[in-house]
Protein backbone atom coordinates (compact mmCIF):
# COMPACT_ATOMS: atom_id res chain seq x y z
CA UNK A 1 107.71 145.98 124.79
CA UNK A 2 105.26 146.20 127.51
CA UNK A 3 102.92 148.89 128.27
CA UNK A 4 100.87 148.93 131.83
CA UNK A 5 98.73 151.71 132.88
CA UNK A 6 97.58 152.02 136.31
CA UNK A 7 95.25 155.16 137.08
CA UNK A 8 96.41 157.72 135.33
CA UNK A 9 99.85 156.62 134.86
CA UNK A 10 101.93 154.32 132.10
CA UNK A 11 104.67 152.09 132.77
CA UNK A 12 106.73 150.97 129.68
CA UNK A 13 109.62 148.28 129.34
CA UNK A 14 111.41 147.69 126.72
CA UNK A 15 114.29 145.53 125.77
CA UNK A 16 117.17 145.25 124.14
CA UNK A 17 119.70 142.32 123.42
CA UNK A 18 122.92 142.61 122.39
CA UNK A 19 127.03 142.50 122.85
CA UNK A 20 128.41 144.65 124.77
CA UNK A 21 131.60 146.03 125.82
CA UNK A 22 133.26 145.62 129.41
CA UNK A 23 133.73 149.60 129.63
CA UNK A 24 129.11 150.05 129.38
CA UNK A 25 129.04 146.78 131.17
CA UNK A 26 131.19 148.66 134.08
CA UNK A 27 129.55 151.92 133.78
CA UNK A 28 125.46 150.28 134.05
CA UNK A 29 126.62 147.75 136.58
CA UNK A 30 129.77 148.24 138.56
CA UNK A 31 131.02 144.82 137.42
CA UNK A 32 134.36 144.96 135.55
CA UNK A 33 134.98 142.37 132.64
CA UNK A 34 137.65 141.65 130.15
CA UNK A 35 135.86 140.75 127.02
CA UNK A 36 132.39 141.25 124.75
CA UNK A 37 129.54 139.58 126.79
CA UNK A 38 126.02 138.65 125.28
CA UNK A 39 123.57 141.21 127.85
CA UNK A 40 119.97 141.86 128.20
CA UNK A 41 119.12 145.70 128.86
CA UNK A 42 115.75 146.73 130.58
CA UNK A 43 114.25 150.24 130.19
CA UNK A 44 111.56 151.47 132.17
CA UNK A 45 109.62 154.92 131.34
CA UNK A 46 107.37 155.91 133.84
CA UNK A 47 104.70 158.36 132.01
CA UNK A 48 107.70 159.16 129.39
CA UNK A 49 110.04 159.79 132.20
CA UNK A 50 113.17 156.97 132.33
CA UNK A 51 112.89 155.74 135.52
CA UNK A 52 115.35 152.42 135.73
CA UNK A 53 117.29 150.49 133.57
CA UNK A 54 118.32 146.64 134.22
CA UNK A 55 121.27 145.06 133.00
CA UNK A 56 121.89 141.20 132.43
CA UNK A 57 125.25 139.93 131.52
CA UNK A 58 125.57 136.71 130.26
CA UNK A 59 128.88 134.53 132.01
CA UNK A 60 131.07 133.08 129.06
CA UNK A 61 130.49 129.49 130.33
CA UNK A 62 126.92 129.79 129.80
CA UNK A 63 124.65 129.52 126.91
CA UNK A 64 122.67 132.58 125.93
CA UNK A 65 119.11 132.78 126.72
CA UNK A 66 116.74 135.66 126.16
CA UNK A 67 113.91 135.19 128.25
CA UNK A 68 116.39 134.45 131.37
CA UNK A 69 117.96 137.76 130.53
CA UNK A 70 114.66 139.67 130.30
CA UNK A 71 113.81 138.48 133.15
CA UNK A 72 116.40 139.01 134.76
CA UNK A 73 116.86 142.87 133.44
CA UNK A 74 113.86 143.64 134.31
CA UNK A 75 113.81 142.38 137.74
CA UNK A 76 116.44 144.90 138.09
CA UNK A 77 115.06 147.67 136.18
CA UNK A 78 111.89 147.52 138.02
CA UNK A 79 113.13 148.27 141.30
CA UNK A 80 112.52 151.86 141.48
CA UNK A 81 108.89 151.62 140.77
CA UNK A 82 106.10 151.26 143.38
CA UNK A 83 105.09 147.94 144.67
CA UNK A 84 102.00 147.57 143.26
CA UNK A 85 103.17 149.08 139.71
CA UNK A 86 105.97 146.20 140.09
CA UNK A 87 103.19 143.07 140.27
CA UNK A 88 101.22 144.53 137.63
CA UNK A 89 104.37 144.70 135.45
CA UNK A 90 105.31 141.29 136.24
CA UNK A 91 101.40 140.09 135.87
CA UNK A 92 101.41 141.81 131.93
CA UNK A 93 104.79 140.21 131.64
CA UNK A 94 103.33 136.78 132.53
CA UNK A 95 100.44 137.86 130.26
CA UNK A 96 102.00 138.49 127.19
CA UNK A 97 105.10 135.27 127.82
CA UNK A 98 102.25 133.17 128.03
CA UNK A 99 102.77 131.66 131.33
């Protein structure tokens, strides 16, 4: 989970990974599948308030990987938030992945 607080507000992701079915792959992403994928889900909460969610689904061909799917979850889930909140969640993200 991260936590970033910028003035008076708090952004928080967090993050899920798990198997999930094509009918809540279709309904979070538009995309229609035919079996179980491995996904990466990204929650934002903008001072307690869900404020986007980011969905990475993992092709059958390829070989799972978390941090690509955080990554690429959160790119998505981050979208709604204000520029500058968006490079200081990235910058904490960097942060705490070490890089």
């Amino acid at each position: 989970m991260l936590r970033v607080a910028l003035g008076s507000d708090e952004v928080e992701v967090r993050f899920d990974h798990k198997f999930c079915a094509p009918d809540e792959i279709e309904g979070l992403t538009g995309i229609c599948v035919d079996e179980n994928r491995r996904c990466s889900l990204a929650t934002v909460n903008l001072n307690g308030k869900m404020v986007g969610r980011g969905l990475a689904v993992c092709h059958p061909g390829d070989n799972f990987c978390r941090a690509t799917g955080r990554k690429k979850a959160m790119a998505y889930a981050v979208h709604p938030l204000s520029k500058e909140f968006r490079a200081a969640v990235w910058r904490e993200y960097e942060v705490q992945m070490g890089f």
